[in-house]
PDB file of N, CA and C in Angstrom:
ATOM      1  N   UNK A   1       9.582   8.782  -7.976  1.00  0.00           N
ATOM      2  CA  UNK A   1      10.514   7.770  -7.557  1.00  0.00           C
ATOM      3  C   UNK A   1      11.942   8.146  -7.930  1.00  0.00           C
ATOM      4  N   UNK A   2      12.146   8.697  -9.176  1.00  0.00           N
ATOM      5  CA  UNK A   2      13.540   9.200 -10.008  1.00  0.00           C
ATOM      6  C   UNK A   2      13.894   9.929  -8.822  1.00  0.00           C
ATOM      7  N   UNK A   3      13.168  10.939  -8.166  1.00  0.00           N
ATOM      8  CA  UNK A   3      13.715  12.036  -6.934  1.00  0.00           C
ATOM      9  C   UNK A   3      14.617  11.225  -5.721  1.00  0.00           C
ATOM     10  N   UNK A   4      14.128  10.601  -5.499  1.00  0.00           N
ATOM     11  CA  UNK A   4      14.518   9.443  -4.320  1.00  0.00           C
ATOM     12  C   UNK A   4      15.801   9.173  -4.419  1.00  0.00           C
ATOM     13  N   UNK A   5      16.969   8.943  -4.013  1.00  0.00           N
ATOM     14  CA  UNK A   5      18.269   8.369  -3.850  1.00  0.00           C
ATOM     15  C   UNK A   5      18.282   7.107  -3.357  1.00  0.00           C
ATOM     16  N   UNK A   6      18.560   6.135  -4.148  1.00  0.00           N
ATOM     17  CA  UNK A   6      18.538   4.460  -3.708  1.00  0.00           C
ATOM     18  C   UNK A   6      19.318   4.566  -2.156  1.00  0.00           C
ATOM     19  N   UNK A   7      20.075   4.803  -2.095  1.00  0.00           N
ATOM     20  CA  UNK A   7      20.994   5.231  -0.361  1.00  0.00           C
ATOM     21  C   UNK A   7      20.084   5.200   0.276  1.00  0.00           C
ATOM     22  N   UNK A   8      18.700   6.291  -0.019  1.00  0.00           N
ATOM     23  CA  UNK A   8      18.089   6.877   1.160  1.00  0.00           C
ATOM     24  C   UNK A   8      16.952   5.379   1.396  1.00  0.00           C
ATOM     25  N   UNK A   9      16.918   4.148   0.722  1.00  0.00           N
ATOM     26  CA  UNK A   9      15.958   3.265   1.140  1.00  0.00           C
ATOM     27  C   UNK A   9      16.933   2.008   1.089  1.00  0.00           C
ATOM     28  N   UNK A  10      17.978   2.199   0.965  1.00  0.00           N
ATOM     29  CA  UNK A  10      18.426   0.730   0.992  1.00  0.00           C
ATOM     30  C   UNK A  10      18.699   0.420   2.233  1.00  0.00           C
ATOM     31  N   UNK A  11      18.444  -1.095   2.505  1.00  0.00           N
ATOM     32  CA  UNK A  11      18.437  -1.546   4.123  1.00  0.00           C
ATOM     33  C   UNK A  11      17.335  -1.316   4.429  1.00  0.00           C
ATOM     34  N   UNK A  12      16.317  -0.710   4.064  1.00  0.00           N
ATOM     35  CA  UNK A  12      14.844  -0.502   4.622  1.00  0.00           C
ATOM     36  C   UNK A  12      13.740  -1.542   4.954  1.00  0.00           C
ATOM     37  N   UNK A  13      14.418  -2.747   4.319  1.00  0.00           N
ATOM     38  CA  UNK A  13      13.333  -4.536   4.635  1.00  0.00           C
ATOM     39  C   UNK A  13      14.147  -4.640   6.097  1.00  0.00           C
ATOM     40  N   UNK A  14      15.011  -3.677   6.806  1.00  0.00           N
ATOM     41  CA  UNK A  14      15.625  -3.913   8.101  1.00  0.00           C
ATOM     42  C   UNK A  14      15.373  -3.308   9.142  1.00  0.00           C
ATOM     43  N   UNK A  15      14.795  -2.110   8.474  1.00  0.00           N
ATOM     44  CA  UNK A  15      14.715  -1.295   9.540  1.00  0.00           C
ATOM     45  C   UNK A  15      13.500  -1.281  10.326  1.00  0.00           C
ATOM     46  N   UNK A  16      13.516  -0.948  11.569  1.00  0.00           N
ATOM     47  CA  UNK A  16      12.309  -1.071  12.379  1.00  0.00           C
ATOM     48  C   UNK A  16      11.097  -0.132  12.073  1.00  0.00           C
ATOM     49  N   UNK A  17       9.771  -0.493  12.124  1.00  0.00           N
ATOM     50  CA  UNK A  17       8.732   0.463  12.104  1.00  0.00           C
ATOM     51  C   UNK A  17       8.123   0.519  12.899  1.00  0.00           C
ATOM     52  N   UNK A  18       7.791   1.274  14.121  1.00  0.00           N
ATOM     53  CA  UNK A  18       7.008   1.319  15.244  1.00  0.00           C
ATOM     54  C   UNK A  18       5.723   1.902  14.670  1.00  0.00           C
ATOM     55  N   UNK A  19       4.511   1.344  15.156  1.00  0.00           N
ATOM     56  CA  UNK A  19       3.106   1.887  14.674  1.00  0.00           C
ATOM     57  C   UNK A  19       2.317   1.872  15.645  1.00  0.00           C
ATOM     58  N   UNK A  20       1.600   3.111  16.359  1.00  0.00           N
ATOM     59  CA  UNK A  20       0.573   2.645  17.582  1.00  0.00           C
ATOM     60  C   UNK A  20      -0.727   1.974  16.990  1.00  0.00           C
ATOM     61  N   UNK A  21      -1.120   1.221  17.943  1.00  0.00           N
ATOM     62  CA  UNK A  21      -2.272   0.309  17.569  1.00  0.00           C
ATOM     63  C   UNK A  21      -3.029   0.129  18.696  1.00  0.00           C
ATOM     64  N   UNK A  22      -4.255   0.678  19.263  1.00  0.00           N
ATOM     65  CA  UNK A  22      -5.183   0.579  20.165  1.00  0.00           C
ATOM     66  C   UNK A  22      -4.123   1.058  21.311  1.00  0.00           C
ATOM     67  N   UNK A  23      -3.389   1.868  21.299  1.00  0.00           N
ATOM     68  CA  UNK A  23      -2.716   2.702  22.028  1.00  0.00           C
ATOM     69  C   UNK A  23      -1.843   2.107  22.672  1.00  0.00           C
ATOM     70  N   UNK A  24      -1.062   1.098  21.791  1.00  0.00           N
ATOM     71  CA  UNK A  24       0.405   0.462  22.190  1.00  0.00           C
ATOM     72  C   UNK A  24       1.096   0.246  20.795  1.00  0.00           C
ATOM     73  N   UNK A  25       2.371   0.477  21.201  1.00  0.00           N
ATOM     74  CA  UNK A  25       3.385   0.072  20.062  1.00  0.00           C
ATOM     75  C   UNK A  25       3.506  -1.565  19.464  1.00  0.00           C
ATOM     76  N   UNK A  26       3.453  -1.007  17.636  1.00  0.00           N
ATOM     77  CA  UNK A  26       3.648  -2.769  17.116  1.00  0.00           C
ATOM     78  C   UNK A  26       4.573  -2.384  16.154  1.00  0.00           C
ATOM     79  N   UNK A  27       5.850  -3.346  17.100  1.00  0.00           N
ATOM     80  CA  UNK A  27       6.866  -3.209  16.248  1.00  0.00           C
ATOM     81  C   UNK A  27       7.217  -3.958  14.455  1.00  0.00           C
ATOM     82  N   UNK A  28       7.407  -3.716  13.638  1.00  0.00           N
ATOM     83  CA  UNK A  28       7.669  -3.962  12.292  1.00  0.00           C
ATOM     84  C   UNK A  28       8.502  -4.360  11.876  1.00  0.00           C
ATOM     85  N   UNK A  29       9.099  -5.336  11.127  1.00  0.00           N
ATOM     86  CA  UNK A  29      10.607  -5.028  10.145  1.00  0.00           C
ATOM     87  C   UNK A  29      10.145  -4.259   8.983  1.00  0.00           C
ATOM     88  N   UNK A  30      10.773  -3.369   8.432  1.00  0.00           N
ATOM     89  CA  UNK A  30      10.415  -3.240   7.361  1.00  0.00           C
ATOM     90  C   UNK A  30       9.910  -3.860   6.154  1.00  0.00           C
ATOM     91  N   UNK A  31      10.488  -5.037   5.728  1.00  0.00           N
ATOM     92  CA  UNK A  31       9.924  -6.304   5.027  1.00  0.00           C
ATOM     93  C   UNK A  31       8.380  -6.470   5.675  1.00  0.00           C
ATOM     94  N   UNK A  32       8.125  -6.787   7.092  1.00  0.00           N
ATOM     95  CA  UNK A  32       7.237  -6.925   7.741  1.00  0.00           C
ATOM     96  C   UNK A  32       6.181  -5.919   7.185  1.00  0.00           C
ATOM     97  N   UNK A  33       6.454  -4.929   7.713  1.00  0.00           N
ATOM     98  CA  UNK A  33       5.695  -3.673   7.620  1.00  0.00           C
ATOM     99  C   UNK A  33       4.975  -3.675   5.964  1.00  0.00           C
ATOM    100  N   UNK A  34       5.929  -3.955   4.735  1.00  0.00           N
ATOM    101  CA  UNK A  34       5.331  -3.423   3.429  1.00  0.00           C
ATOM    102  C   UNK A  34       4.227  -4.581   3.409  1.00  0.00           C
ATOM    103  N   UNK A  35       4.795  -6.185   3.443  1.00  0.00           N
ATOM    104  CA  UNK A  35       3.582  -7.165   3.274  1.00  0.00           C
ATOM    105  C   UNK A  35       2.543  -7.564   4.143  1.00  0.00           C
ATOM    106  N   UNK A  36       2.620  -6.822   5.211  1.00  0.00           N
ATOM    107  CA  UNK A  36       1.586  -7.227   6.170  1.00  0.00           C
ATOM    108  C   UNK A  36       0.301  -6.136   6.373  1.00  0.00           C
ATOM    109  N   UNK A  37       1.060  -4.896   6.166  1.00  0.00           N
ATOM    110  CA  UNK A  37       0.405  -3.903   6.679  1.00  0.00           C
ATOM    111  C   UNK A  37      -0.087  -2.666   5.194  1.00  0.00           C
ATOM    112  N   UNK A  38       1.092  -2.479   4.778  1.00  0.00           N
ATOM    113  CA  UNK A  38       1.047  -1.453   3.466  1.00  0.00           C
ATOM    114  C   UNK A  38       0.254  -1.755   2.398  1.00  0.00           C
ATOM    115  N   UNK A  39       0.946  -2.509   1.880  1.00  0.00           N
ATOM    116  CA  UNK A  39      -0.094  -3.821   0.729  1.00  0.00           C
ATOM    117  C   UNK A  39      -0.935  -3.759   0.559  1.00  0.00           C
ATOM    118  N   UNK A  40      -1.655  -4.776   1.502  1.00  0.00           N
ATOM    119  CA  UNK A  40      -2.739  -5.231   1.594  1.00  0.00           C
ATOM    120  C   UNK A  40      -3.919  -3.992   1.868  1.00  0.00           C
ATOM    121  N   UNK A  41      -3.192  -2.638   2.876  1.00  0.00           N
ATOM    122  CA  UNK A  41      -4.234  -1.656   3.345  1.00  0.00           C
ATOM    123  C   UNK A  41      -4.058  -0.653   1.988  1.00  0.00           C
ATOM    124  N   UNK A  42      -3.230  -0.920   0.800  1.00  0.00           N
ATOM    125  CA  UNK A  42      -3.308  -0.187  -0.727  1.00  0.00           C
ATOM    126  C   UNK A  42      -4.109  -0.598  -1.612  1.00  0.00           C
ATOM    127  N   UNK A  43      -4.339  -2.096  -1.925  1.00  0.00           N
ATOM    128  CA  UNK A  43      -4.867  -2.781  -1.989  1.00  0.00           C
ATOM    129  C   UNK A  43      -6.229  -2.513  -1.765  1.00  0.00           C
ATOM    130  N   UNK A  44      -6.463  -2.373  -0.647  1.00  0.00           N
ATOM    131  CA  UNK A  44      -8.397  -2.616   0.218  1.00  0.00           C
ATOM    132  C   UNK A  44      -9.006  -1.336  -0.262  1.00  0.00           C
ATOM    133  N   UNK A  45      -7.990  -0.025  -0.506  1.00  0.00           N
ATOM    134  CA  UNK A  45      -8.150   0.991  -1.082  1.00  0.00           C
ATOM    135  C   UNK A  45      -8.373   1.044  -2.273  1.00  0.00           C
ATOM    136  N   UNK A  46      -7.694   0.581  -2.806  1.00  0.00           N
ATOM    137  CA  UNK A  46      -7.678   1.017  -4.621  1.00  0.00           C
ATOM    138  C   UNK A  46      -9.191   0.520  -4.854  1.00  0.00           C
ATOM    139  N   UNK A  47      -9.174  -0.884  -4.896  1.00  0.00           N
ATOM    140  CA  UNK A  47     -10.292  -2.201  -4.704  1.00  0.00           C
ATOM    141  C   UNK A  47     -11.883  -1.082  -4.286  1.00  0.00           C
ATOM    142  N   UNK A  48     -11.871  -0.601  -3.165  1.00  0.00           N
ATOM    143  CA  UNK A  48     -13.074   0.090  -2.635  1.00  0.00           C
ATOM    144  C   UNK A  48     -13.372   1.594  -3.336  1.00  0.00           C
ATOM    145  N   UNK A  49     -12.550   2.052  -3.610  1.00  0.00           N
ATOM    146  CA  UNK A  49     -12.931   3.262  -4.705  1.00  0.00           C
ATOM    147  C   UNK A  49     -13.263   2.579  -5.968  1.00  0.00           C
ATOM    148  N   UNK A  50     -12.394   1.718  -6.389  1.00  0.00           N
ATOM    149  CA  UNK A  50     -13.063   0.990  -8.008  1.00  0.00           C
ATOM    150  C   UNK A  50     -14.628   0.710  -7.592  1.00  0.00           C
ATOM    151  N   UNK A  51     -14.841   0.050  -6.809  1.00  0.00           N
ATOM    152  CA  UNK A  51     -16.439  -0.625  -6.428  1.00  0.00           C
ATOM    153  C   UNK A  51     -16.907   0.697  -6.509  1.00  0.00           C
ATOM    154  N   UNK A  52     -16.894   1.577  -5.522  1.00  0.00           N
ATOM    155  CA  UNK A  52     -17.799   3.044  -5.271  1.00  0.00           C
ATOM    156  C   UNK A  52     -17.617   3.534  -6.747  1.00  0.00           C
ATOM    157  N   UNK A  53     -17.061   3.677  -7.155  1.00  0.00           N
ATOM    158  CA  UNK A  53     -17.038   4.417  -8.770  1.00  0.00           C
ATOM    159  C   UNK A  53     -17.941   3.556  -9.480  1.00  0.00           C
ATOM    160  N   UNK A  54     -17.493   2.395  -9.993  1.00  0.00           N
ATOM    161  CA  UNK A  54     -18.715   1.125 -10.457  1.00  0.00           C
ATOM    162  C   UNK A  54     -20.255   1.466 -10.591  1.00  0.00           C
ATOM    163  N   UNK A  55     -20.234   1.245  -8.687  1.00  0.00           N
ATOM    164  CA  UNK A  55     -21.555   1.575  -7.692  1.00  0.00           C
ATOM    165  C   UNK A  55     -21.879   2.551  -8.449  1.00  0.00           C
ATOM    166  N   UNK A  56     -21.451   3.808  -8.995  1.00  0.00           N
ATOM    167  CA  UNK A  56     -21.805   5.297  -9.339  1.00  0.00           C
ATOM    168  C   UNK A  56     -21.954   5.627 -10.597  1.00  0.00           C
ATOM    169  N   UNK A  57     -22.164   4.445 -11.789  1.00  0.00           N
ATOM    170  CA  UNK A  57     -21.683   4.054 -13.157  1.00  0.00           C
ATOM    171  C   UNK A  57     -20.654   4.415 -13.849  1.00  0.00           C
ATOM    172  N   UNK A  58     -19.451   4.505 -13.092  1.00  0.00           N
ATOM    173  CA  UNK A  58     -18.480   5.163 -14.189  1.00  0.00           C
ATOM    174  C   UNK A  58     -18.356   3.568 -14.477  1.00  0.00           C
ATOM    175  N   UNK A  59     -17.647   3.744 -15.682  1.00  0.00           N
ATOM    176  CA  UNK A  59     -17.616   2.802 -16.777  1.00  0.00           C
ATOM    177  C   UNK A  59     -15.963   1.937 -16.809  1.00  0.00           C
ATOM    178  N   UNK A  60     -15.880   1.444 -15.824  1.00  0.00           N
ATOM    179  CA  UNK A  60     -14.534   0.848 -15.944  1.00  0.00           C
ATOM    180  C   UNK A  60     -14.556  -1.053 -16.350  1.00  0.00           C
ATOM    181  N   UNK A  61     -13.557  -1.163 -16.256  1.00  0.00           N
ATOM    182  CA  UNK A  61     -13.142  -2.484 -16.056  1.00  0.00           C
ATOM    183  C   UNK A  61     -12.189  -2.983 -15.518  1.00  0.00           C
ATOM    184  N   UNK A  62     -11.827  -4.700 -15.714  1.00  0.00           N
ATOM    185  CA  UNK A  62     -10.854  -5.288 -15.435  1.00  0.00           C
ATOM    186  C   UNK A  62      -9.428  -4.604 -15.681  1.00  0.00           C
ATOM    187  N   UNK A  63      -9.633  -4.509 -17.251  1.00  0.00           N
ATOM    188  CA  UNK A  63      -7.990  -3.435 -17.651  1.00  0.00           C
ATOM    189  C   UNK A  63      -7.900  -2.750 -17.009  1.00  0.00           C
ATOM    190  N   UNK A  64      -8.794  -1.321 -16.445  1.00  0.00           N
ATOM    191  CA  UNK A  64      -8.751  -0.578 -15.693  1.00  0.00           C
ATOM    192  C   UNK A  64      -8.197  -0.747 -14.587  1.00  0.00           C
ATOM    193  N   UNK A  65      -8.601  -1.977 -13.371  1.00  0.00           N
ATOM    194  CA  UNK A  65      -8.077  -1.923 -12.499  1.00  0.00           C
ATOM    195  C   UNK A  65      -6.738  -2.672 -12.650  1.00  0.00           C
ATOM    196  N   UNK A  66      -6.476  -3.359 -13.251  1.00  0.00           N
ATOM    197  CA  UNK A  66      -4.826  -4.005 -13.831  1.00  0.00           C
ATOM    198  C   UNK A  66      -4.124  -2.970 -13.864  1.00  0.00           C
ATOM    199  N   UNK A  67      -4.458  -1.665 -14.734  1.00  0.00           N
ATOM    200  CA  UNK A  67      -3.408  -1.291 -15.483  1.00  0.00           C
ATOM    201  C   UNK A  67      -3.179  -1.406 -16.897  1.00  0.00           C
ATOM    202  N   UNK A  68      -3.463  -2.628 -17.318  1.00  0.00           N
ATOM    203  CA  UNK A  68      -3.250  -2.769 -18.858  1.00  0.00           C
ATOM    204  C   UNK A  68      -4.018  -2.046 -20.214  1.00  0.00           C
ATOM    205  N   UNK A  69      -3.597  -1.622 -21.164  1.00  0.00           N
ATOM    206  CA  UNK A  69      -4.088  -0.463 -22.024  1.00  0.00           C
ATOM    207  C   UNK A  69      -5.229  -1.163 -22.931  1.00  0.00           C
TER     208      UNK A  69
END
């Protein structure tokens, strides 16, 4: 993230995101785009590897998937 230049994302809850979807364009705001689409599909990810790992006995938990030590 340190690499990144704030410049290079500011204004970005503005900017448009075009995404094909069943082989037509769905347009985005950026704002749009992180809570509708990004999120939630990071989210469904993280969530489904924790289960499959679980499923496989690795030994995690709640902290684990939080974050907290």
């Amino acid at each position: 993230m340190a690499s990144v230049p704030a410049a290079k994302i500011d204004g970005s809850e503005e900017r448009e995101v075009v995404m094909k979807m069943r082989g037509q364009d769905v347009k985005f705001s950026g704002l749009q785009y992180l809570f509708g689409h990004a999120w939630p599909n990071f989210y469904f990810h993280v969530t489904t590897a924790y289960n499959i790992l679980r499923a496989n006995g690795v030994e995690l938990g709640k902290r684990d998937f939080i974050g907290n030590p």
